[in-house]
PDB file of N, CA and C in Angstrom:
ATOM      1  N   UNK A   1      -7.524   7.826   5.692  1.00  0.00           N
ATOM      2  CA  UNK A   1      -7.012   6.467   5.669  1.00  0.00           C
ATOM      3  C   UNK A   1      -5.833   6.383   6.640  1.00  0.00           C
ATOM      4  N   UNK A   2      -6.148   5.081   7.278  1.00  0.00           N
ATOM      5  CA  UNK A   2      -4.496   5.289   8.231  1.00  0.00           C
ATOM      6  C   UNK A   2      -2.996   5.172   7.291  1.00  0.00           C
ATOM      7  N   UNK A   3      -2.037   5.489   8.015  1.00  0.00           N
ATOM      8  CA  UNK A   3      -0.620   5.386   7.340  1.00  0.00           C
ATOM      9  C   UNK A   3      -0.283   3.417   7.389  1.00  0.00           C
ATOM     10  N   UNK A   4      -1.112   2.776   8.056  1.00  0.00           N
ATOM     11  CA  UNK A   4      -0.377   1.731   7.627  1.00  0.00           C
ATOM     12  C   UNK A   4      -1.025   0.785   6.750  1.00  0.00           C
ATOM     13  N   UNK A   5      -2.059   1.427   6.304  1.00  0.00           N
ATOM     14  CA  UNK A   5      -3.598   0.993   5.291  1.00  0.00           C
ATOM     15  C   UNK A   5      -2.826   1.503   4.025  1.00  0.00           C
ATOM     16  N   UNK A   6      -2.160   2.603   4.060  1.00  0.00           N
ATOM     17  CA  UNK A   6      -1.325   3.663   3.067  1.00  0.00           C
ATOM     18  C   UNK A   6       0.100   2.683   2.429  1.00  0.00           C
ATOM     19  N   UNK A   7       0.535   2.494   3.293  1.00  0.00           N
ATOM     20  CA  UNK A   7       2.279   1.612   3.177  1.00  0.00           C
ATOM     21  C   UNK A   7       1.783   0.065   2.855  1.00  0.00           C
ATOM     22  N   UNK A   8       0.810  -0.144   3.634  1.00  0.00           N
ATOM     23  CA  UNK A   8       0.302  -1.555   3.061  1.00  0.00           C
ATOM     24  C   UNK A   8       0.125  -1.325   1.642  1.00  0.00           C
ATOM     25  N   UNK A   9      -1.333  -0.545   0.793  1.00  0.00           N
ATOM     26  CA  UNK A   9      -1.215  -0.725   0.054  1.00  0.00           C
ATOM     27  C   UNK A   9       0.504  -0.450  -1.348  1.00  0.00           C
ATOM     28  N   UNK A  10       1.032   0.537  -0.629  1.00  0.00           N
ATOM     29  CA  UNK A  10       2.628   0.810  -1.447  1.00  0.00           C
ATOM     30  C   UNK A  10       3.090  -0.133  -1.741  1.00  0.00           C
ATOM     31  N   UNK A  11       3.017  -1.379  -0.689  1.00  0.00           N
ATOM     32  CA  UNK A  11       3.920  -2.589  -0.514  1.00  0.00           C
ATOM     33  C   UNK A  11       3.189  -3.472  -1.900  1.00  0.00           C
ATOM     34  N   UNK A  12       2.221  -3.739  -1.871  1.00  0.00           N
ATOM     35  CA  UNK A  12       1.649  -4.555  -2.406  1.00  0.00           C
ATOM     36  C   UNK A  12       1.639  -3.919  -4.005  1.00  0.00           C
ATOM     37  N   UNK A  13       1.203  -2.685  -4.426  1.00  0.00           N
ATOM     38  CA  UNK A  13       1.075  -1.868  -5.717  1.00  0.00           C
ATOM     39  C   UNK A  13       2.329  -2.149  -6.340  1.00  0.00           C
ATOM     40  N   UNK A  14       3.373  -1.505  -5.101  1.00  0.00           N
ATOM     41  CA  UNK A  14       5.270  -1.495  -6.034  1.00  0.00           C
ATOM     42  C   UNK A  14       5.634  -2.875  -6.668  1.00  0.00           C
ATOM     43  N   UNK A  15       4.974  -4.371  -5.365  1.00  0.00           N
ATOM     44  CA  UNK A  15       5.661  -5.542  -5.974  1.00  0.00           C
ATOM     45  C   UNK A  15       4.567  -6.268  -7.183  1.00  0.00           C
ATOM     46  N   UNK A  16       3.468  -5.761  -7.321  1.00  0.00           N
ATOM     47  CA  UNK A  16       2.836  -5.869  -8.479  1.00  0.00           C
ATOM     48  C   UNK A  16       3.322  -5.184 -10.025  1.00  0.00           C
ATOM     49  N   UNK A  17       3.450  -3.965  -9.381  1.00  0.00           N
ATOM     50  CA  UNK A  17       4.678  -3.046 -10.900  1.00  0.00           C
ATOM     51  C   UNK A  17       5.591  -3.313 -11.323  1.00  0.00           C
ATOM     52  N   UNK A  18       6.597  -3.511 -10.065  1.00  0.00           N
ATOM     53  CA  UNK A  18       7.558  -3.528 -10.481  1.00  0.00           C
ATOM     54  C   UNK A  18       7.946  -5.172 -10.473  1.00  0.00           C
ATOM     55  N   UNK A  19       7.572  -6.318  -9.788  1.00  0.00           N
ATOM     56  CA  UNK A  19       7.901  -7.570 -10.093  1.00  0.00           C
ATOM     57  C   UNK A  19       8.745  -7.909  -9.092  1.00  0.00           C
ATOM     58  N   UNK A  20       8.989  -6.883  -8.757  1.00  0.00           N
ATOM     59  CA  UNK A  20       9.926  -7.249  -7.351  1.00  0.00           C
ATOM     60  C   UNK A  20       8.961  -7.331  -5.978  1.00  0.00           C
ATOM     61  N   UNK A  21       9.707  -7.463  -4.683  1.00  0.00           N
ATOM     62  CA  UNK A  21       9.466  -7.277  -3.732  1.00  0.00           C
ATOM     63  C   UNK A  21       9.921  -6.570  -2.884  1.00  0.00           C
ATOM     64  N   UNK A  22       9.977  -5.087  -2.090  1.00  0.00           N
ATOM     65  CA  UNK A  22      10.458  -4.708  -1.541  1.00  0.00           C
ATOM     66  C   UNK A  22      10.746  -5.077  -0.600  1.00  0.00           C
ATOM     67  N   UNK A  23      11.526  -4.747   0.745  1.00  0.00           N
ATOM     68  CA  UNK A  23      11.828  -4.715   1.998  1.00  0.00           C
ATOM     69  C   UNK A  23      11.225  -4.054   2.883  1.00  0.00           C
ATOM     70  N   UNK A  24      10.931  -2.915   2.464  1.00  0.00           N
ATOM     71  CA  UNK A  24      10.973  -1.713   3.735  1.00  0.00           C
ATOM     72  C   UNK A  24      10.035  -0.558   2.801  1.00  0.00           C
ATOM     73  N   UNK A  25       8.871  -0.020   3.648  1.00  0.00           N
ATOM     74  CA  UNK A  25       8.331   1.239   2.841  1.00  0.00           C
ATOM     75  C   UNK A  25       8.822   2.714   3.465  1.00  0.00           C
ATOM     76  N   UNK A  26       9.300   3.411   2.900  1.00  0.00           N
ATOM     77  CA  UNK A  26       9.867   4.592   4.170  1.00  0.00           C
ATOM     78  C   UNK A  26       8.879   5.494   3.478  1.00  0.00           C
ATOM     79  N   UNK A  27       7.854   6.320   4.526  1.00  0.00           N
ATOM     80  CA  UNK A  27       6.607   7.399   4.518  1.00  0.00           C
ATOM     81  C   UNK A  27       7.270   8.360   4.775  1.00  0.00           C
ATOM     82  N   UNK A  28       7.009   9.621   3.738  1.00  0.00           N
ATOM     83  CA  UNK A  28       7.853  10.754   4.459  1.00  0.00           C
ATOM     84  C   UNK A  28       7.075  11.597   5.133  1.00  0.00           C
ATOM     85  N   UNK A  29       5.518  11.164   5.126  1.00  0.00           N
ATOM     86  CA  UNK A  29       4.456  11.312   5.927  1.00  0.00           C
ATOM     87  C   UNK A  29       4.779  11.451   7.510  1.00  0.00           C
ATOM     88  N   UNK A  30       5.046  10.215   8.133  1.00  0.00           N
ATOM     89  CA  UNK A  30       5.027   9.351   9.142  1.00  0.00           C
ATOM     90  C   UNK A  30       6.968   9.315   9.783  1.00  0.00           C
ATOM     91  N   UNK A  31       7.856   9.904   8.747  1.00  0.00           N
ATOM     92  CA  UNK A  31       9.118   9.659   8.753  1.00  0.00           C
ATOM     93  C   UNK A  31      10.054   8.651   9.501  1.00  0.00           C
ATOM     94  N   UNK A  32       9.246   7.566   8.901  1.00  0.00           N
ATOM     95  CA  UNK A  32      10.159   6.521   9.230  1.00  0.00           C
ATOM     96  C   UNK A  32      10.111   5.237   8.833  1.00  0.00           C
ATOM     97  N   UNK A  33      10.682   4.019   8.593  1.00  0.00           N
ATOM     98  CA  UNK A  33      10.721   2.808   7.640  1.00  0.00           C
ATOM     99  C   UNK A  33       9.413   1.852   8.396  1.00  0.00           C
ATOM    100  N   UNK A  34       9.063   0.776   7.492  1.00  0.00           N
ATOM    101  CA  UNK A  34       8.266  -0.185   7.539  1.00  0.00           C
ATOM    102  C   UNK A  34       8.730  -1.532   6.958  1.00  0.00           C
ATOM    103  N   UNK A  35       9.321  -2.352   7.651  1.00  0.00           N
ATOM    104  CA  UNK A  35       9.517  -3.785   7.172  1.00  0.00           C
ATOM    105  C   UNK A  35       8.313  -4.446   6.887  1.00  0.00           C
ATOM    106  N   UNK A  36       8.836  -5.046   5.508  1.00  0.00           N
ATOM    107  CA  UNK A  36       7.690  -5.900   5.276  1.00  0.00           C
ATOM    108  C   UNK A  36       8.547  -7.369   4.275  1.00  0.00           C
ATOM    109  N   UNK A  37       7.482  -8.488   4.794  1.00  0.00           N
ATOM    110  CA  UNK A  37       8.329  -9.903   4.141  1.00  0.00           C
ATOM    111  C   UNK A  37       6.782  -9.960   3.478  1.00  0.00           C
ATOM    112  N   UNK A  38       7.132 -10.987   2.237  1.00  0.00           N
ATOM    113  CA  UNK A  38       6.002 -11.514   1.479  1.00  0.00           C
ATOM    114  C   UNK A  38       6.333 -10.690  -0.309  1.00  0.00           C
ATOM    115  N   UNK A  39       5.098 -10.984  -1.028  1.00  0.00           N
ATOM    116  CA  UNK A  39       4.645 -10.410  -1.923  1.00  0.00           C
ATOM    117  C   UNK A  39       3.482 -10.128  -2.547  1.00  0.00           C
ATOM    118  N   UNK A  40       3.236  -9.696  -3.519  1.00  0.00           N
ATOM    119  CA  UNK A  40       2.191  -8.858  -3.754  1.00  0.00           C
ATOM    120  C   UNK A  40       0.615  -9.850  -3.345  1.00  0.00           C
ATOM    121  N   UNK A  41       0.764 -10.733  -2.901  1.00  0.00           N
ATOM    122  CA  UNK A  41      -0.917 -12.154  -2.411  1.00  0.00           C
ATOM    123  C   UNK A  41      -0.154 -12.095  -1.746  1.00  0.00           C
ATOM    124  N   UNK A  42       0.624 -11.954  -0.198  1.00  0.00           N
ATOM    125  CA  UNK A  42       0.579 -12.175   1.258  1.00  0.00           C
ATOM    126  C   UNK A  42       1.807 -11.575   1.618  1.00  0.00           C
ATOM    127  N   UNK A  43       1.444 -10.394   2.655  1.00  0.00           N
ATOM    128  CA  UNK A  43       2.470  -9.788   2.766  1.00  0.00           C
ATOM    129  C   UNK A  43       2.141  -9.256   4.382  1.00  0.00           C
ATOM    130  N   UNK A  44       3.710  -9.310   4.810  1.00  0.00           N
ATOM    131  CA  UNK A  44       3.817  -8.859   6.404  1.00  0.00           C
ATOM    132  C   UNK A  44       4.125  -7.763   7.026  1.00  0.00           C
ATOM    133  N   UNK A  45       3.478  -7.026   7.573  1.00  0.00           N
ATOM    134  CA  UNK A  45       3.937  -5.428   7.773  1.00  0.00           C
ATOM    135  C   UNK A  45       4.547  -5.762   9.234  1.00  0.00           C
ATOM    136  N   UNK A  46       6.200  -5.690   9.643  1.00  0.00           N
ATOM    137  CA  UNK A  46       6.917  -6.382  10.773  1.00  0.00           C
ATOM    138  C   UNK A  46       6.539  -5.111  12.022  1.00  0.00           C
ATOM    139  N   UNK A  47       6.239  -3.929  11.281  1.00  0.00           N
ATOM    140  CA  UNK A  47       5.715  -2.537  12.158  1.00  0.00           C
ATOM    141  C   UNK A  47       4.685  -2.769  12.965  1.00  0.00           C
ATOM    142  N   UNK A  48       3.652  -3.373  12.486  1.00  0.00           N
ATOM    143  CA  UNK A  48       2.236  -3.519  12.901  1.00  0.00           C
ATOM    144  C   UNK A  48       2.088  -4.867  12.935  1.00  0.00           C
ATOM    145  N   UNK A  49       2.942  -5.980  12.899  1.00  0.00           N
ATOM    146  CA  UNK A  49       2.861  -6.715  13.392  1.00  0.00           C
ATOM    147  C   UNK A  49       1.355  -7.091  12.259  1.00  0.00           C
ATOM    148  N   UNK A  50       1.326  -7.287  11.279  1.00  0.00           N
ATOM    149  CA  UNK A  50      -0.124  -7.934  10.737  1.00  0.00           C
ATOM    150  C   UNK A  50      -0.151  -8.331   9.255  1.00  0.00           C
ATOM    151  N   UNK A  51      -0.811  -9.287   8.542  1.00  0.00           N
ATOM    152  CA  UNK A  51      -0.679  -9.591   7.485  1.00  0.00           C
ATOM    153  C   UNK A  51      -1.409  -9.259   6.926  1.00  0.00           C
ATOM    154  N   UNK A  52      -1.439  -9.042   5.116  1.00  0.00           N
ATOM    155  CA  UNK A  52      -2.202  -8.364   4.411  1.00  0.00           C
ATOM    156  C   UNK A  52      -2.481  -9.741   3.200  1.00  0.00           C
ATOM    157  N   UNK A  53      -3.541 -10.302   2.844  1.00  0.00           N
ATOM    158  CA  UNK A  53      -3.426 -10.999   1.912  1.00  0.00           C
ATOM    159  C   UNK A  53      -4.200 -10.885   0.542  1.00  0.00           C
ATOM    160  N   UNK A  54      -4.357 -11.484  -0.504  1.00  0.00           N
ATOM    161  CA  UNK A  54      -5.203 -11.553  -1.422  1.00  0.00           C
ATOM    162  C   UNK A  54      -4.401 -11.700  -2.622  1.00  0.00           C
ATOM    163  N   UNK A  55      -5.598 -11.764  -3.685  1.00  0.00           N
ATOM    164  CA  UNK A  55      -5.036 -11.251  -4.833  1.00  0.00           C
ATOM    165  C   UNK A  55      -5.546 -11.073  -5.910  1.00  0.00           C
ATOM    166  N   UNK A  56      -5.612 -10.861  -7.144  1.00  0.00           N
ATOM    167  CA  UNK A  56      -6.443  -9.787  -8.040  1.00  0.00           C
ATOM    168  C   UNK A  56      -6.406  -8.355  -8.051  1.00  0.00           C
ATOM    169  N   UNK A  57      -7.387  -7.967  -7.554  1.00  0.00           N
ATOM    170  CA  UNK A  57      -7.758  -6.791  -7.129  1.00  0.00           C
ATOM    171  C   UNK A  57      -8.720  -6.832  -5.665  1.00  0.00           C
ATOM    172  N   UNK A  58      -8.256  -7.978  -5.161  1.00  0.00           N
ATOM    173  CA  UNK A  58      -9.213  -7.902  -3.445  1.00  0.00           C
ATOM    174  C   UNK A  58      -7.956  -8.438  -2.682  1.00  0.00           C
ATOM    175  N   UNK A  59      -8.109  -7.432  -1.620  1.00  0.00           N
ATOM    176  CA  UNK A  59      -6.881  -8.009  -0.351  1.00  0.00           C
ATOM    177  C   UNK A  59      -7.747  -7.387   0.765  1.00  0.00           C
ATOM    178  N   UNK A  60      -7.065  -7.866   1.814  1.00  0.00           N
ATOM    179  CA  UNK A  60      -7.755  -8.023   3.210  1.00  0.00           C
ATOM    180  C   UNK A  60      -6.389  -7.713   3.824  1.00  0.00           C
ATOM    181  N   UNK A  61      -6.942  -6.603   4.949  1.00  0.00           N
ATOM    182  CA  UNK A  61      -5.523  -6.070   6.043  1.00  0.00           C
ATOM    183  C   UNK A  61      -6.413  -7.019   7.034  1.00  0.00           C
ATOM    184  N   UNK A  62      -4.979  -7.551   7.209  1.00  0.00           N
ATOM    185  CA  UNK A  62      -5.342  -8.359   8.579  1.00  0.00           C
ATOM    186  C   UNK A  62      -5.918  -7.400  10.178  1.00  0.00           C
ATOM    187  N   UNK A  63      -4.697  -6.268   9.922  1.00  0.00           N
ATOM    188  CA  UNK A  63      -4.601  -5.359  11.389  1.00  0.00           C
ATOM    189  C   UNK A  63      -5.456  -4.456  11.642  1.00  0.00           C
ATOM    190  N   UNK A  64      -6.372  -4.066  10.261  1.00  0.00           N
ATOM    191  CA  UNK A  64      -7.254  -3.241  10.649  1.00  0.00           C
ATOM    192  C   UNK A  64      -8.824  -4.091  10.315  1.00  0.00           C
ATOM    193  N   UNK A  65      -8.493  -5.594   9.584  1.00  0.00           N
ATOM    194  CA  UNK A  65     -10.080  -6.198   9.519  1.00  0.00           C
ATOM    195  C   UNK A  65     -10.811  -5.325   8.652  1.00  0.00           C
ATOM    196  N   UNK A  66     -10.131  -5.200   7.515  1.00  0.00           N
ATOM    197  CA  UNK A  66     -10.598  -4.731   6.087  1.00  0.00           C
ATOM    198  C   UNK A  66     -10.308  -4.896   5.141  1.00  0.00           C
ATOM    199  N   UNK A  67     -11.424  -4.637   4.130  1.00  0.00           N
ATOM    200  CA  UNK A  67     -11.163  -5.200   2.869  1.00  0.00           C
ATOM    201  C   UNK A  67     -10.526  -3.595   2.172  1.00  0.00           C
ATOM    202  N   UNK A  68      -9.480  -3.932   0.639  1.00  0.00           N
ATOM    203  CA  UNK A  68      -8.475  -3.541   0.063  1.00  0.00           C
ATOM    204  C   UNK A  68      -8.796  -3.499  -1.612  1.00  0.00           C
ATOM    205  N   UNK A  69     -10.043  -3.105  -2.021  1.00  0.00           N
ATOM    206  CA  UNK A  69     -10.094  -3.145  -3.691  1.00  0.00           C
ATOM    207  C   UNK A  69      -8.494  -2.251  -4.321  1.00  0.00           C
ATOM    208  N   UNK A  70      -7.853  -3.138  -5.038  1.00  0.00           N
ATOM    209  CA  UNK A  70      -6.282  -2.525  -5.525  1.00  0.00           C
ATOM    210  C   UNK A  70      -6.500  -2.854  -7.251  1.00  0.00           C
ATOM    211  N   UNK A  71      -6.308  -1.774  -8.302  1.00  0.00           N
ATOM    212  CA  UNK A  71      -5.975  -1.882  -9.374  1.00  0.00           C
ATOM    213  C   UNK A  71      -4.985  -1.464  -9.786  1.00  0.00           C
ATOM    214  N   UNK A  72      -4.152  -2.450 -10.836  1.00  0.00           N
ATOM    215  CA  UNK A  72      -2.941  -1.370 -11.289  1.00  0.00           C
ATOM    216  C   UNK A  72      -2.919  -1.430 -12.716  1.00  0.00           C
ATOM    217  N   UNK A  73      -2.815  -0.332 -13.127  1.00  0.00           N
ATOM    218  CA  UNK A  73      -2.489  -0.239 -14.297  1.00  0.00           C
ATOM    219  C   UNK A  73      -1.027   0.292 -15.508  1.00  0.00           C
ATOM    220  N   UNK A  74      -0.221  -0.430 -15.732  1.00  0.00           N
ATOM    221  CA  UNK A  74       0.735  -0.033 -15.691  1.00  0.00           C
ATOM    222  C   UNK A  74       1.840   0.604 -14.153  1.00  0.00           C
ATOM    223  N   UNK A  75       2.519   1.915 -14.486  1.00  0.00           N
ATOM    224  CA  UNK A  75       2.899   2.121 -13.393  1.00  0.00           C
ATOM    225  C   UNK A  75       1.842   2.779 -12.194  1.00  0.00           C
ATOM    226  N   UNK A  76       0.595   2.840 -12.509  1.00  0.00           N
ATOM    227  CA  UNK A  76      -0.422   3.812 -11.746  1.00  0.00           C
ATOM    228  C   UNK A  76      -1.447   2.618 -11.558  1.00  0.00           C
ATOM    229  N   UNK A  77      -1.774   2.718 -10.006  1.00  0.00           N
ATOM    230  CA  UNK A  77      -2.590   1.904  -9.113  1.00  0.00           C
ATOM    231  C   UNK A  77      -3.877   2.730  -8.332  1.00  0.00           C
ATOM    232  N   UNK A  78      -4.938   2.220  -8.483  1.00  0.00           N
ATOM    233  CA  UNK A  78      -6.088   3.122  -7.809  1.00  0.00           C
ATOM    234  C   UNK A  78      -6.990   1.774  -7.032  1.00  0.00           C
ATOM    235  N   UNK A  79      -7.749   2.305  -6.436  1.00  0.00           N
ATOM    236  CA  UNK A  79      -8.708   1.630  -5.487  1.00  0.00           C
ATOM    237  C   UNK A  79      -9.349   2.148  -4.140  1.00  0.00           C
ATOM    238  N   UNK A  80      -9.945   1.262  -3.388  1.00  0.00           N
ATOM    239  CA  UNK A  80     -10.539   1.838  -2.085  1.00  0.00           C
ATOM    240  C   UNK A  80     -10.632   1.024  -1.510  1.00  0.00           C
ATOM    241  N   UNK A  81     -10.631   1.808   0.073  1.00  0.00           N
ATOM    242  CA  UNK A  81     -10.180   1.206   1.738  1.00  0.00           C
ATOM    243  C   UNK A  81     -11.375   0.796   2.286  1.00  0.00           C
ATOM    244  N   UNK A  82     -11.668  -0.109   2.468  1.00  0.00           N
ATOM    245  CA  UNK A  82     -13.416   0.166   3.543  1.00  0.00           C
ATOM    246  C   UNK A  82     -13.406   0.428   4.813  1.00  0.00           C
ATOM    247  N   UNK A  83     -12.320   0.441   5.243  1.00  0.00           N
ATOM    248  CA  UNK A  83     -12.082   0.558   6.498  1.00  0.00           C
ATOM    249  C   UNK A  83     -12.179   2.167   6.692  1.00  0.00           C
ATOM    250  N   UNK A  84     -11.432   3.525   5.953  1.00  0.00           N
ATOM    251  CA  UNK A  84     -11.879   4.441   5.629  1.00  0.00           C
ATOM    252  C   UNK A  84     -12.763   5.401   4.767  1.00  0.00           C
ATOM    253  N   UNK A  85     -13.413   3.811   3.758  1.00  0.00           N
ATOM    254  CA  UNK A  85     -14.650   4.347   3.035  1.00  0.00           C
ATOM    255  C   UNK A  85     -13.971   5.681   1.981  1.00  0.00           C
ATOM    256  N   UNK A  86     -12.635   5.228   1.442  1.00  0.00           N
ATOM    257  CA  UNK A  86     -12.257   6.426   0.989  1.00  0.00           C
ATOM    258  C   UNK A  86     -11.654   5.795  -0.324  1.00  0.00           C
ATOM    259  N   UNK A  87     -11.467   6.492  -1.429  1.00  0.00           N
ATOM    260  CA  UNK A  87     -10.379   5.633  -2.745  1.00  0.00           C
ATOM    261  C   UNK A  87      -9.770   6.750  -2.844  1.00  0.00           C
ATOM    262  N   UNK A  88      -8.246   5.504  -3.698  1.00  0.00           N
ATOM    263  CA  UNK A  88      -7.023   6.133  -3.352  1.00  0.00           C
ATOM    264  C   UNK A  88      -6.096   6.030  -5.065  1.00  0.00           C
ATOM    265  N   UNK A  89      -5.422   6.943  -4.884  1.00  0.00           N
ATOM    266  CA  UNK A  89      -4.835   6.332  -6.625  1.00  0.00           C
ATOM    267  C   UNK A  89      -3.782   7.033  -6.518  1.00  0.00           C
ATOM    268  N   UNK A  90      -2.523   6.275  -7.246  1.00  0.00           N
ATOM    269  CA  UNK A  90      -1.278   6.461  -6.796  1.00  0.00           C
ATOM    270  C   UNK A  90       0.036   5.882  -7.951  1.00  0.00           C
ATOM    271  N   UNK A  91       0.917   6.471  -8.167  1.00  0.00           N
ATOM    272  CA  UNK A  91       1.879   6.455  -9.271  1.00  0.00           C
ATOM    273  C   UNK A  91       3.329   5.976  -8.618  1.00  0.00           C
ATOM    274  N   UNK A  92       4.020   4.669  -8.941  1.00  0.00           N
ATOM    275  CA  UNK A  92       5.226   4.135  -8.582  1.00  0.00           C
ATOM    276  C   UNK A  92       6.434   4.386  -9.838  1.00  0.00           C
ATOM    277  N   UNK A  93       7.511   5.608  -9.461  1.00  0.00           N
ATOM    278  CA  UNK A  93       8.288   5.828 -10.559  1.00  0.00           C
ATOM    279  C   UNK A  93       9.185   5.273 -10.013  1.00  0.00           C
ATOM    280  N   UNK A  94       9.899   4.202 -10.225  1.00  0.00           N
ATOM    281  CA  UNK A  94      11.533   3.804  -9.912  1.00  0.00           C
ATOM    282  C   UNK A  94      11.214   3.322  -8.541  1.00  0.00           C
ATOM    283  N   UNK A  95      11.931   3.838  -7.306  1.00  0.00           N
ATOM    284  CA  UNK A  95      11.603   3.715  -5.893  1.00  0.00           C
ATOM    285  C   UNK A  95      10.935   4.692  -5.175  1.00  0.00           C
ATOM    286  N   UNK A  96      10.468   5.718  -6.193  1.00  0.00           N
ATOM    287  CA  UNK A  96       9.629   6.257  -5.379  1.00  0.00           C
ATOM    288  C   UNK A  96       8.219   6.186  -5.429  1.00  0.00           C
ATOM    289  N   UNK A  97       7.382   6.540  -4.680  1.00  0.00           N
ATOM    290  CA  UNK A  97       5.467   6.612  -4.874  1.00  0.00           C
ATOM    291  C   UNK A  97       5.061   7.542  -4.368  1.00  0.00           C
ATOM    292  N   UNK A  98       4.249   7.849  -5.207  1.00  0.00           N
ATOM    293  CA  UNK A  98       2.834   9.259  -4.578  1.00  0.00           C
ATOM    294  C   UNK A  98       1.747   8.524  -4.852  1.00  0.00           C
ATOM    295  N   UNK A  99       1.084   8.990  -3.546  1.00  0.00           N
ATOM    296  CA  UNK A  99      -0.137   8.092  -3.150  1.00  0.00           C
ATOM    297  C   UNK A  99      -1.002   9.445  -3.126  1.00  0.00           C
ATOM    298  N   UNK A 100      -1.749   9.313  -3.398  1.00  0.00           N
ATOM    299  CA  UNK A 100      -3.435  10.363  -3.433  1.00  0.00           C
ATOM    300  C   UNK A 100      -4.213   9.763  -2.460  1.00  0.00           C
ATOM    301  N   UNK A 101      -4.587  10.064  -1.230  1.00  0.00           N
ATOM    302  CA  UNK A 101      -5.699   9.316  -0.395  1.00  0.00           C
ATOM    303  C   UNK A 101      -6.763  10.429  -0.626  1.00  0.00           C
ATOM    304  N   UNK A 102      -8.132  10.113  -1.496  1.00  0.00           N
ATOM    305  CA  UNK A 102      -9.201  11.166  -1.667  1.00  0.00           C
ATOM    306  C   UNK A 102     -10.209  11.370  -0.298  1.00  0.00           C
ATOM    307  N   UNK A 103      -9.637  10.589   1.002  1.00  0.00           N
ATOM    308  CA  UNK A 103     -10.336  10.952   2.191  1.00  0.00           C
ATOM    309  C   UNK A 103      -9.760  11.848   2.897  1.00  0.00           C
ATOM    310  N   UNK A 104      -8.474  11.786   2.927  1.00  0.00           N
ATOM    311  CA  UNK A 104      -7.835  12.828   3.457  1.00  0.00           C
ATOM    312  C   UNK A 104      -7.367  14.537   2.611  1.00  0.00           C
ATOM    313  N   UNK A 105      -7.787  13.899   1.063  1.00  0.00           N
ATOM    314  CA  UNK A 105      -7.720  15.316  -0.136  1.00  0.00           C
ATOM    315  C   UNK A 105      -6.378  15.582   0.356  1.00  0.00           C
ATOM    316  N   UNK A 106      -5.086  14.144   0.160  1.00  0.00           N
ATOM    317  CA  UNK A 106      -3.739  15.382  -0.111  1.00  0.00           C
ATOM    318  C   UNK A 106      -2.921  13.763  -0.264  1.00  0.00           C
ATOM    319  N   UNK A 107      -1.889  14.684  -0.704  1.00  0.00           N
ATOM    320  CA  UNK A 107      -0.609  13.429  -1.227  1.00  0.00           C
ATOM    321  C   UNK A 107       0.039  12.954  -0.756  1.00  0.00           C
ATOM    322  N   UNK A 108       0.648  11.636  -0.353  1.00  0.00           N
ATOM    323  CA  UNK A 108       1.565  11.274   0.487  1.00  0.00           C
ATOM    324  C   UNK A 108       3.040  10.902  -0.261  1.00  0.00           C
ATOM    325  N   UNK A 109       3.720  10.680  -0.220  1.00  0.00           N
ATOM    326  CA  UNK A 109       5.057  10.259  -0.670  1.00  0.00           C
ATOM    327  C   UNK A 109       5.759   9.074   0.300  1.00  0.00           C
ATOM    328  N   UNK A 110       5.933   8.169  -0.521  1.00  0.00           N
ATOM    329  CA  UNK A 110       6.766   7.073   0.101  1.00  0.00           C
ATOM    330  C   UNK A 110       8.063   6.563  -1.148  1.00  0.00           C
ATOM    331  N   UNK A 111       8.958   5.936  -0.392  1.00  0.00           N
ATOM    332  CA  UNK A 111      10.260   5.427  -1.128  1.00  0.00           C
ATOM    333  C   UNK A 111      10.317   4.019  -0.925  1.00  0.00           C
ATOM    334  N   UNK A 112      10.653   3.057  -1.497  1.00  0.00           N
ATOM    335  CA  UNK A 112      10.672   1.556  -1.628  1.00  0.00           C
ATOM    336  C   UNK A 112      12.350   1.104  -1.876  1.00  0.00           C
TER     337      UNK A 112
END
């Protein structure tokens, strides 16, 4: 899955959990921040320049022209990318997240 298919979904999972909206996703993947305006149905990644919208459990990345199945349950969110044909499931404690991408078989870590 790409890293901004990855931070997209963070953005959208954290302000569904937590009720808030973040600012910024920092990947310690990728090591370095991601602005984003909006909330959890339409949100702007200022990095990539692209919008992500939806809501339920269906969103659409504008930048990569894919669809986004997102569930959350409590603090733990799972789903899949079509764009990488891969599902992903992932746990938001406080400001931080671990993301599981099962296409790539390994963990990512991001901070909100």
């Amino acid at each position: 899955m790409k890293e901004e298919t990855r931070r997209a979904i963070v953005f959208i999972a954290t302000a569904k959990i937590t009720g808030h909206d973040p600012t910024s996703v920092y990947s310690f993947h990728a090591r370095g921040y991601a602005h984003f305006t909006g909330n959890s149905e339409s949100a702007y990644d200022h990095k990539l320049h692209a919008h992500i919208t939806g809501s339920g459990t269906s969103y659409y990345h504008h930048g990569n022209r894919a669809h986004i199945d997102l569930t959350v349950q409590g603090n733990k969110f799972s789903g899949y990318d079509y764009d990488s044909r891969s599902h992903f499931e992932g746990t938001v404690s406080g400001s931080s997240v671990q993301f599981y991408d099962f296409g790539e078989a390994s963990h990512f870590n991001y901070s909100i």
